[in-house]
PDB file of N, CA and C in Angstrom:
ATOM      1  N   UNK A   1       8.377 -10.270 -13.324  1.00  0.00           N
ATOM      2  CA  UNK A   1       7.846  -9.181 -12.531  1.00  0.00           C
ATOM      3  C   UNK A   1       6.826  -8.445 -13.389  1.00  0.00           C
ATOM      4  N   UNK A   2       5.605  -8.295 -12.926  1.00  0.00           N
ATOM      5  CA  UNK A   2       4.903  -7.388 -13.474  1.00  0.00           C
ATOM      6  C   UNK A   2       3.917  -6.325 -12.711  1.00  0.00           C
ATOM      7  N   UNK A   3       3.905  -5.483 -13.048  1.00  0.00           N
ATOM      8  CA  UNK A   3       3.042  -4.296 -12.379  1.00  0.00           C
ATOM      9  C   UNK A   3       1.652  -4.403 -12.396  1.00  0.00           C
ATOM     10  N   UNK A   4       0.902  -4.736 -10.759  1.00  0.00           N
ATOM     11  CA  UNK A   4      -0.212  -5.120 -11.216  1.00  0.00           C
ATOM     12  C   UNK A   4      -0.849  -3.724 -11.706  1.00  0.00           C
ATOM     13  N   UNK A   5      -0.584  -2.408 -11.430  1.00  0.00           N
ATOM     14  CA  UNK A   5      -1.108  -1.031 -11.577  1.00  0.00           C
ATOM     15  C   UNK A   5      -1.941  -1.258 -13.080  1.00  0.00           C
ATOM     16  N   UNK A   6      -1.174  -1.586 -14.103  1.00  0.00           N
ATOM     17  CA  UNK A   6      -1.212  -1.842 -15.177  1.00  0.00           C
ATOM     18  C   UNK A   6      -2.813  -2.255 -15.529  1.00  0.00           C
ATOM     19  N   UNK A   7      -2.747  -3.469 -14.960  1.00  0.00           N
ATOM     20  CA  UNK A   7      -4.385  -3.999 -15.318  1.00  0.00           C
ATOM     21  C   UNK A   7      -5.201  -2.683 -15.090  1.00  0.00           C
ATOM     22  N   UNK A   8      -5.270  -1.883 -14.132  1.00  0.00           N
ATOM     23  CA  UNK A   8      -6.111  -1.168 -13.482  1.00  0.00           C
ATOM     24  C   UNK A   8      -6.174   0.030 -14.447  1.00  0.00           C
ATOM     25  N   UNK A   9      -4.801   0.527 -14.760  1.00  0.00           N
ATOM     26  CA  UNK A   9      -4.460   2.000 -15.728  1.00  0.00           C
ATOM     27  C   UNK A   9      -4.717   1.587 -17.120  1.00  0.00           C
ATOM     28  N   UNK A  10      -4.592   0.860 -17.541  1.00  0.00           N
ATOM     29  CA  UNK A  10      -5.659   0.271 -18.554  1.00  0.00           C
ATOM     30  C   UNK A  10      -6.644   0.026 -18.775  1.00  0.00           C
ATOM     31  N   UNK A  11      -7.265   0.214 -18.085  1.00  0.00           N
ATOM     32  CA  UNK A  11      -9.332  -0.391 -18.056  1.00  0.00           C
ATOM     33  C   UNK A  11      -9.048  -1.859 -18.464  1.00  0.00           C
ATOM     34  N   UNK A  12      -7.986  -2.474 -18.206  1.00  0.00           N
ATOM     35  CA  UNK A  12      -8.146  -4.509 -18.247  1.00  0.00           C
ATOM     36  C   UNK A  12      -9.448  -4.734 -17.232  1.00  0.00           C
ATOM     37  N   UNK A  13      -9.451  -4.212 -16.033  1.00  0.00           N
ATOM     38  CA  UNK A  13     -10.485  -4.878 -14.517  1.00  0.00           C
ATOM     39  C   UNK A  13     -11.218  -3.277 -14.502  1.00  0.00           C
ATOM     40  N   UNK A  14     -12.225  -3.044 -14.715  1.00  0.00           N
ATOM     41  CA  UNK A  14     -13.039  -1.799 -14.120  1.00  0.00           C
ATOM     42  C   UNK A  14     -13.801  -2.112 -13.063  1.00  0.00           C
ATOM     43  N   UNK A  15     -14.039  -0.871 -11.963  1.00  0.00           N
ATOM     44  CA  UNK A  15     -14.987  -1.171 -11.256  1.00  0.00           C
ATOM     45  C   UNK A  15     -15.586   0.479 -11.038  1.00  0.00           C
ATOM     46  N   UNK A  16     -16.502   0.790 -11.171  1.00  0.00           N
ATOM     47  CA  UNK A  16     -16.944   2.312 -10.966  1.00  0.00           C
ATOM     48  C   UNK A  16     -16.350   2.667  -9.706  1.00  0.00           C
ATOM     49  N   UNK A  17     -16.043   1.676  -8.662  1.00  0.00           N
ATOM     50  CA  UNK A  17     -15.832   1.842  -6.882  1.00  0.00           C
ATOM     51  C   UNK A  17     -14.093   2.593  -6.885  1.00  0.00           C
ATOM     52  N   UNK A  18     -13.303   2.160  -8.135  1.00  0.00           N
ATOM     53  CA  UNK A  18     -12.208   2.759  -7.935  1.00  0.00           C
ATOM     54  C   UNK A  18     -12.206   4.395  -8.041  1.00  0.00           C
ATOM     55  N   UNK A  19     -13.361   4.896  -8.880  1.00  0.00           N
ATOM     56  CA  UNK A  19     -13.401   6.401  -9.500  1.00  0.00           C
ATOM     57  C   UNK A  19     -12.806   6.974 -10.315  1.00  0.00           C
ATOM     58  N   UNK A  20     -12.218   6.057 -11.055  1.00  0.00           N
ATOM     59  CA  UNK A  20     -11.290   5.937 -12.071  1.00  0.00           C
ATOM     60  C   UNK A  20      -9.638   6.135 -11.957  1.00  0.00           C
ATOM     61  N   UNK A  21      -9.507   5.259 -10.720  1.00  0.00           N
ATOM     62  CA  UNK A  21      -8.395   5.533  -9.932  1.00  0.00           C
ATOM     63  C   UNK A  21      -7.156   3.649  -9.939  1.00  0.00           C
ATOM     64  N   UNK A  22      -6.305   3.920 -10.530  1.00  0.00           N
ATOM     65  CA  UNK A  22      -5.669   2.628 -10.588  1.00  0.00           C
ATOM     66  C   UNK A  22      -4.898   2.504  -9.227  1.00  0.00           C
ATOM     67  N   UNK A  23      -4.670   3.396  -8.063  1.00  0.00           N
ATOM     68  CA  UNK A  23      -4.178   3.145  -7.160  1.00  0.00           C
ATOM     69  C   UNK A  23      -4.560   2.002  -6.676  1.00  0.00           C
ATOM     70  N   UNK A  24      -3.227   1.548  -5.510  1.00  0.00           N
ATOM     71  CA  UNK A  24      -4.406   0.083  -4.943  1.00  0.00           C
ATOM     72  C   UNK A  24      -4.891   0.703  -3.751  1.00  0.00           C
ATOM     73  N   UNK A  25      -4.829   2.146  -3.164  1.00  0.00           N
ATOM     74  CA  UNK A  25      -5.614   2.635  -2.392  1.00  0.00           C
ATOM     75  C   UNK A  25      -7.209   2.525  -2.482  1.00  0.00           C
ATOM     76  N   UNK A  26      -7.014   2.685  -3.785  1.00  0.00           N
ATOM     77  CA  UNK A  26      -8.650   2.712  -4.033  1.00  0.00           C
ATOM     78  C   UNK A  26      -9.208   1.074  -4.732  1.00  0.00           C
ATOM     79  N   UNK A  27      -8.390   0.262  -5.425  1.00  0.00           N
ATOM     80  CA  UNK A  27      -8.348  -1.114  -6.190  1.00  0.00           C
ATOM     81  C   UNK A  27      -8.766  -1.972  -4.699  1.00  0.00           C
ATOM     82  N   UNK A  28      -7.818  -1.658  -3.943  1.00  0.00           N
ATOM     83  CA  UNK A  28      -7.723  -2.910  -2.326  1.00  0.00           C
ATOM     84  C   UNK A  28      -8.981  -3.176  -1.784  1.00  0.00           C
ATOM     85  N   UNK A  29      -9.680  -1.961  -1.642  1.00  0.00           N
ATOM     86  CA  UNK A  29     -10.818  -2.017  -0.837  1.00  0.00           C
ATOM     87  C   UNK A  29     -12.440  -2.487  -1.495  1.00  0.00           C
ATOM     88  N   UNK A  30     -12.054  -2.704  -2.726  1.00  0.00           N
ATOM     89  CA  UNK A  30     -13.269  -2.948  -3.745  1.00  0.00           C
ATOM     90  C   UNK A  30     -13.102  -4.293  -4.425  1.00  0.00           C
ATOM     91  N   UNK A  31     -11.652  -4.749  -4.414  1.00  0.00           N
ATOM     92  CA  UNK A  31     -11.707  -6.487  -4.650  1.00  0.00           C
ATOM     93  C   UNK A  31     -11.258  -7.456  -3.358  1.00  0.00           C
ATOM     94  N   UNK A  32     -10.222  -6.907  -1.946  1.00  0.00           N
ATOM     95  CA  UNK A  32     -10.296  -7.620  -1.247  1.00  0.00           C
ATOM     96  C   UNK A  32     -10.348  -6.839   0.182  1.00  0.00           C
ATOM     97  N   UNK A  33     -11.941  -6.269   0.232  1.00  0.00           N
ATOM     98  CA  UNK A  33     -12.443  -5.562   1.423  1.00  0.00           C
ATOM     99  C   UNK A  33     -12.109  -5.443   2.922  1.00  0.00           C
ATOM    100  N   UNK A  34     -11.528  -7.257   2.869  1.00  0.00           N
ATOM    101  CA  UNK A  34     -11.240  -7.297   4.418  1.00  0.00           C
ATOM    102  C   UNK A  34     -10.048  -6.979   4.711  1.00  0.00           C
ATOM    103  N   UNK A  35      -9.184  -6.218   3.672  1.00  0.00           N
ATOM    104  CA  UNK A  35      -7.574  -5.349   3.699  1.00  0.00           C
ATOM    105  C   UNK A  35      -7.985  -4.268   4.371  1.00  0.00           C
ATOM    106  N   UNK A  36      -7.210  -3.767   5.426  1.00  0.00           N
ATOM    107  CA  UNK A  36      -6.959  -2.576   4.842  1.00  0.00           C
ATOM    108  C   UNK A  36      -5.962  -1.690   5.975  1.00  0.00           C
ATOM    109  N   UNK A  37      -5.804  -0.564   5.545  1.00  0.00           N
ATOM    110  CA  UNK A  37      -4.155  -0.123   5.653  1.00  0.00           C
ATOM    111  C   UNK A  37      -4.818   0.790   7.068  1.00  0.00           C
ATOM    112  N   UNK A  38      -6.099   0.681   7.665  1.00  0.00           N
ATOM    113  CA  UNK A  38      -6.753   1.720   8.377  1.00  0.00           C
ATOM    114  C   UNK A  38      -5.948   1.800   9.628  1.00  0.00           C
ATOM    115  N   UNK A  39      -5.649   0.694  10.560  1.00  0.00           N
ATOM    116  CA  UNK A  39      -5.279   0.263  11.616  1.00  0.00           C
ATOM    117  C   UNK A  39      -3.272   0.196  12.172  1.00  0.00           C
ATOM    118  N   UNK A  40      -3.079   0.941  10.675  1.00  0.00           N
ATOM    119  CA  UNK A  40      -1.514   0.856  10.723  1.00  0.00           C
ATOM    120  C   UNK A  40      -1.123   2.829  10.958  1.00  0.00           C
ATOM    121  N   UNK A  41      -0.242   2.785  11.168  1.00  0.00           N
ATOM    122  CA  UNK A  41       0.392   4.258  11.428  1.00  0.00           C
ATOM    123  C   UNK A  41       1.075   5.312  10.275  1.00  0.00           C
ATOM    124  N   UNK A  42       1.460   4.210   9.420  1.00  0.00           N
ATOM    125  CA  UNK A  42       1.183   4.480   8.207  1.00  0.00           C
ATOM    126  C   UNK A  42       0.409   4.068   7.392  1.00  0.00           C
ATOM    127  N   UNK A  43      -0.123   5.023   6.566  1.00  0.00           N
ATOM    128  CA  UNK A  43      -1.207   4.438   5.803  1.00  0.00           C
ATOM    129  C   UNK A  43      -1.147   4.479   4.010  1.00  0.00           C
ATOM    130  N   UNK A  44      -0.399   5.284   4.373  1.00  0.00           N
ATOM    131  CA  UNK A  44       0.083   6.131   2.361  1.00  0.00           C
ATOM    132  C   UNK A  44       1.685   6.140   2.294  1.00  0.00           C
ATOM    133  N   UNK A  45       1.600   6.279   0.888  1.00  0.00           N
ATOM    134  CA  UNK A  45       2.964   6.360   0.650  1.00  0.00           C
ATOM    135  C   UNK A  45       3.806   7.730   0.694  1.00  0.00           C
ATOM    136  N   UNK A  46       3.336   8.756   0.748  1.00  0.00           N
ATOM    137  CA  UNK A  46       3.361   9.796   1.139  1.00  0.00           C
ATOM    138  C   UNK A  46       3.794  10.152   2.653  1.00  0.00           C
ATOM    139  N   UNK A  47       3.272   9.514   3.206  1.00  0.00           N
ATOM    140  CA  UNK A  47       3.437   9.475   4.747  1.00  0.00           C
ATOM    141  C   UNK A  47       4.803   8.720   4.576  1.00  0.00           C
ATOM    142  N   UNK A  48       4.813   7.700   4.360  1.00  0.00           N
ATOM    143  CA  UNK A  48       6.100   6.393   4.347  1.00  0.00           C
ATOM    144  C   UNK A  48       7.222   7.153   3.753  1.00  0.00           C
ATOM    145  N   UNK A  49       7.244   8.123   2.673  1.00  0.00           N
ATOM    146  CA  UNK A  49       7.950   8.902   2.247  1.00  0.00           C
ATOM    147  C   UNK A  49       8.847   9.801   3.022  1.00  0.00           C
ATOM    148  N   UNK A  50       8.132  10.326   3.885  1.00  0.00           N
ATOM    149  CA  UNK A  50       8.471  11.471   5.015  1.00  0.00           C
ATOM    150  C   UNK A  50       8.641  10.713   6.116  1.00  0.00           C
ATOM    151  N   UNK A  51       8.325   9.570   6.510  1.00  0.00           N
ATOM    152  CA  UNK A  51       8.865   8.712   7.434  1.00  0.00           C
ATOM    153  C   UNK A  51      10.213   8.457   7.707  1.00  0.00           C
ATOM    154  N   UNK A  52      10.093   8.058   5.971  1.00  0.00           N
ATOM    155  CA  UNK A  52      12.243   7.500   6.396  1.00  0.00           C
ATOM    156  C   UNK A  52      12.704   8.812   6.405  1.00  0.00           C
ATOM    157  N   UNK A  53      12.371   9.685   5.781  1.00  0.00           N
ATOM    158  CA  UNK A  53      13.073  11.308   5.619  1.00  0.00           C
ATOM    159  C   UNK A  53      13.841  11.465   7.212  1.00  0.00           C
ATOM    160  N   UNK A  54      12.638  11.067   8.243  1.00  0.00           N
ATOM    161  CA  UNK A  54      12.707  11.478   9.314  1.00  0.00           C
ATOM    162  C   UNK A  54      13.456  10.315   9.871  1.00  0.00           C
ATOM    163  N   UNK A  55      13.292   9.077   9.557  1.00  0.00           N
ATOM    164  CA  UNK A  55      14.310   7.745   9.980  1.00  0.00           C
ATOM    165  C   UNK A  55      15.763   8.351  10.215  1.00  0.00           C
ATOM    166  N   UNK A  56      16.596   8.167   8.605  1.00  0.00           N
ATOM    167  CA  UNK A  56      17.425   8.773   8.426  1.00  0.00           C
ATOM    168  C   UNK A  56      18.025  10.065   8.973  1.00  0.00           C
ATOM    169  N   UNK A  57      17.409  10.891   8.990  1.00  0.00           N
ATOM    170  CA  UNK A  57      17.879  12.377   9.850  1.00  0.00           C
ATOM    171  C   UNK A  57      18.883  12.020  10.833  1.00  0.00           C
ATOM    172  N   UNK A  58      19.832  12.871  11.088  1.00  0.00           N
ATOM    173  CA  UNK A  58      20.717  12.472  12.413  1.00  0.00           C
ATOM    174  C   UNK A  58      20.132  13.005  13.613  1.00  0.00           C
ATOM    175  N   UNK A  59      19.395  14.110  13.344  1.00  0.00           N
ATOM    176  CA  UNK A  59      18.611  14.925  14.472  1.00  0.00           C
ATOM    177  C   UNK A  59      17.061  13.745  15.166  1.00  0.00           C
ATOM    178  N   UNK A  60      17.078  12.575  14.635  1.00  0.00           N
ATOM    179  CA  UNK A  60      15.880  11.909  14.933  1.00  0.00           C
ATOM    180  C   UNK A  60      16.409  11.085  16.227  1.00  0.00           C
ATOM    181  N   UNK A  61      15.675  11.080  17.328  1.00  0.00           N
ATOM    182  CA  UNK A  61      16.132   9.929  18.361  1.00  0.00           C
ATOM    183  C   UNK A  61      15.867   8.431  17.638  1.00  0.00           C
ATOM    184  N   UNK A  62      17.130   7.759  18.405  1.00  0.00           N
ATOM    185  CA  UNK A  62      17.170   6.580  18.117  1.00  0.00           C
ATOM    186  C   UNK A  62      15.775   5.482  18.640  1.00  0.00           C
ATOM    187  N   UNK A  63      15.340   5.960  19.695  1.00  0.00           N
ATOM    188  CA  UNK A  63      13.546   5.623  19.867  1.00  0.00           C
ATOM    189  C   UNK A  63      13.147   5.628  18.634  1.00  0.00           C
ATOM    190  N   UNK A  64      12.632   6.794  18.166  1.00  0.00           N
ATOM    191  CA  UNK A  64      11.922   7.260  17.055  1.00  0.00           C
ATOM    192  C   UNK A  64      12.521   6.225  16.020  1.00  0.00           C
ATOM    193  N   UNK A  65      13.796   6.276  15.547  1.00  0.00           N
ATOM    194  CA  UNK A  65      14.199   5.242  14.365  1.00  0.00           C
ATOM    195  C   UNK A  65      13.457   4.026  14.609  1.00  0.00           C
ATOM    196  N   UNK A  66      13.546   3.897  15.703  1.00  0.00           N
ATOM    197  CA  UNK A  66      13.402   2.172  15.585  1.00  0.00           C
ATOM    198  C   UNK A  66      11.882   2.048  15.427  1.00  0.00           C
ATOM    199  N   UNK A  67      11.140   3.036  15.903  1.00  0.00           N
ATOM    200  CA  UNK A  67       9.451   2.791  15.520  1.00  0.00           C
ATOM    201  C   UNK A  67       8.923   2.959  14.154  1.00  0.00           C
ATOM    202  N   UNK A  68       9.842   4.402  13.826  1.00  0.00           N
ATOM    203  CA  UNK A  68       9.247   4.287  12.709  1.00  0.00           C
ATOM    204  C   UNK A  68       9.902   3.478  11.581  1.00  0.00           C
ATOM    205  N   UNK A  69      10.862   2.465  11.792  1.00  0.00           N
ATOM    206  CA  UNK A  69      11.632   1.119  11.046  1.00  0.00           C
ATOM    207  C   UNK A  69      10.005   0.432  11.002  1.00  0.00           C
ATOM    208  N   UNK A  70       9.959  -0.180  12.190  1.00  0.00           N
ATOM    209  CA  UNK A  70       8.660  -0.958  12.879  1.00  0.00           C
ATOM    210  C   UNK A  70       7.310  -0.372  11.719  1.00  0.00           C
ATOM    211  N   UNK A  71       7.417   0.553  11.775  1.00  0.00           N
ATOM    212  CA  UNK A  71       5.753   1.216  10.855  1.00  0.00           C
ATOM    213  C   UNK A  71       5.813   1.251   9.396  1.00  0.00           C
ATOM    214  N   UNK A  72       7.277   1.645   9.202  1.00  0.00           N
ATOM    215  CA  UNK A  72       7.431   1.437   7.761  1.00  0.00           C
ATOM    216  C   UNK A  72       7.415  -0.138   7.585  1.00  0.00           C
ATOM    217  N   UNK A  73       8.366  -1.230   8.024  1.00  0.00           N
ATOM    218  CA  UNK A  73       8.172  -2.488   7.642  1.00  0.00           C
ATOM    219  C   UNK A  73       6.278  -3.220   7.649  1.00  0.00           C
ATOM    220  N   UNK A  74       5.564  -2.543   8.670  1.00  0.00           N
ATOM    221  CA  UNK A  74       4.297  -3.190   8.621  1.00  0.00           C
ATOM    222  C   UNK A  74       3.844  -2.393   7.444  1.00  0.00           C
ATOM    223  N   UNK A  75       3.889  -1.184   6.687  1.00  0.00           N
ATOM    224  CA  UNK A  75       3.382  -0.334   5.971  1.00  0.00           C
ATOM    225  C   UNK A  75       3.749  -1.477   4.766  1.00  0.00           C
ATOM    226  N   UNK A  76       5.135  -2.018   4.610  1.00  0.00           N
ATOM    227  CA  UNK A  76       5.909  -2.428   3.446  1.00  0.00           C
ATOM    228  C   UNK A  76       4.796  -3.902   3.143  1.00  0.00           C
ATOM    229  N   UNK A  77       4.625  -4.798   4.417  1.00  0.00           N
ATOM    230  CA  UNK A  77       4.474  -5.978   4.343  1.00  0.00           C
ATOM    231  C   UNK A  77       2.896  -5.497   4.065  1.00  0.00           C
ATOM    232  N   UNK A  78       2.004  -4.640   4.349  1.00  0.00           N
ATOM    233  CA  UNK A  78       0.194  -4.801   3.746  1.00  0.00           C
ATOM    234  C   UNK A  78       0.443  -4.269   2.325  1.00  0.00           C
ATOM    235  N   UNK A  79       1.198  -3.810   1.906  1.00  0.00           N
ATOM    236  CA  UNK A  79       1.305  -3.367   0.591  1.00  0.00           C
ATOM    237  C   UNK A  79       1.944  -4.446  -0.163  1.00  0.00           C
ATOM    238  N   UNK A  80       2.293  -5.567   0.143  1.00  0.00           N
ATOM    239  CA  UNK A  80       3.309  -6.601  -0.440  1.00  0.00           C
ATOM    240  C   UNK A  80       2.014  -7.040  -0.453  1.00  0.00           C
ATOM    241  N   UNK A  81       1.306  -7.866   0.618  1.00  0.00           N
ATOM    242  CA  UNK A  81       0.381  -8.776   0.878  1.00  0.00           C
ATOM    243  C   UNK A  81      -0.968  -8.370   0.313  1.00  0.00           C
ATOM    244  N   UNK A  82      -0.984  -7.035   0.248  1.00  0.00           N
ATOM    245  CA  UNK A  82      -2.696  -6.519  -0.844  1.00  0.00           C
ATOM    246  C   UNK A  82      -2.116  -6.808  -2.300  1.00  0.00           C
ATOM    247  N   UNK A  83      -1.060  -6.551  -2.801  1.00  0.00           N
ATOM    248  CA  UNK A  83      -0.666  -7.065  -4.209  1.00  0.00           C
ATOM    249  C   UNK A  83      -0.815  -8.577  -4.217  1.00  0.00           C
ATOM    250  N   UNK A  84      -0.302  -9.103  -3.434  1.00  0.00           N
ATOM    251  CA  UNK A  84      -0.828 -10.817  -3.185  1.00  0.00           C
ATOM    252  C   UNK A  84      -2.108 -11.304  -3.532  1.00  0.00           C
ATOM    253  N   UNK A  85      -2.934 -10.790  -2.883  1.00  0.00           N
ATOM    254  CA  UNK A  85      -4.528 -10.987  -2.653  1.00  0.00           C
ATOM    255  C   UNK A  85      -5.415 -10.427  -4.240  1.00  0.00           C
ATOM    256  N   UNK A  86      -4.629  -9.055  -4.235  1.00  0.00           N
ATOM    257  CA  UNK A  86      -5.194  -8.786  -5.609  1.00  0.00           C
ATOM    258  C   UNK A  86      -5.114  -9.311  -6.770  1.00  0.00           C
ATOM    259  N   UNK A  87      -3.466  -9.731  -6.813  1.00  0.00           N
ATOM    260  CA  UNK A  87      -3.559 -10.819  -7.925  1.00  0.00           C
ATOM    261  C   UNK A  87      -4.395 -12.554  -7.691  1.00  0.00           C
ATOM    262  N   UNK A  88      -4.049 -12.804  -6.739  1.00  0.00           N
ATOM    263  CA  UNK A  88      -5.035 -13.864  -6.601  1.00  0.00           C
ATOM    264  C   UNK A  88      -6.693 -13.731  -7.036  1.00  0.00           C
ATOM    265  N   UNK A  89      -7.213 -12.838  -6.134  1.00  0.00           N
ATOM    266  CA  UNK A  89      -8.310 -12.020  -6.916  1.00  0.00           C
ATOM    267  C   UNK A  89      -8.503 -12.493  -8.406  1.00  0.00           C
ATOM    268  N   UNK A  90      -7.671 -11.526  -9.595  1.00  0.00           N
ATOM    269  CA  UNK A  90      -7.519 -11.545 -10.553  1.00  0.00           C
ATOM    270  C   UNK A  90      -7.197 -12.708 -11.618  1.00  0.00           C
ATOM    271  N   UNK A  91      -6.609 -13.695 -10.799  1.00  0.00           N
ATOM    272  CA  UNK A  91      -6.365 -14.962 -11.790  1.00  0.00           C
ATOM    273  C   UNK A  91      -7.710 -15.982 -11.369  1.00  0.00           C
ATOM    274  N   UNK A  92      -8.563 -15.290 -10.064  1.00  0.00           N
ATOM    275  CA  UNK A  92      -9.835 -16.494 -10.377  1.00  0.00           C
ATOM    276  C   UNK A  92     -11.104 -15.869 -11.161  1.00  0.00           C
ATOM    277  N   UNK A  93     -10.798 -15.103 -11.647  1.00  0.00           N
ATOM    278  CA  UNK A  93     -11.868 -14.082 -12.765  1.00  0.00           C
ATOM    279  C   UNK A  93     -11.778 -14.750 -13.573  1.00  0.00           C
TER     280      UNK A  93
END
């Protein structure tokens, strides 16, 4: 297991386009452009954070659980799959 953050928080891969930012918020869109998190309901981890907050709650309708299950898992799987791409990216450099 390794953290791709790392390459990035290191100056290993620079790109001026990140702003000196190792997130892959800002990494995703400058090595594999045709990602991106725009079209999902969640978009940050921040949001995804306060999502389950609200999952979990007992006061949340069971509607609501199950969508926002649904938004967090698509949130989970572009963030799995941009680490994918990025390392691929990175091993044909």
């Amino acid at each position: 297991m390794f953290d791709l953050k790392t390459i990035f928080s290191e100056n290993l891969y620079v790109d001026s386009a990140f702003k000196g930012s190792a997130s892959i918020k800002r990494v995703l869109p400058v090595i594999v452009p045709e990602l991106t998190y725009k079209s999902l309901n969640i978009s940050k981890g921040d949001q995804a954070s306060e999502r389950w907050e609200r999952m979990i709650s007992g006061d949340t309708p069971e509607s609501e659980k199950r969508q926002i299950e649904k938004d967090l898992l698509e949130y989970c799987e572009m963030d799995t799959w941009a680490m994918v791409r990025i390392w691929e990216v990175l091993k044909s450099v």
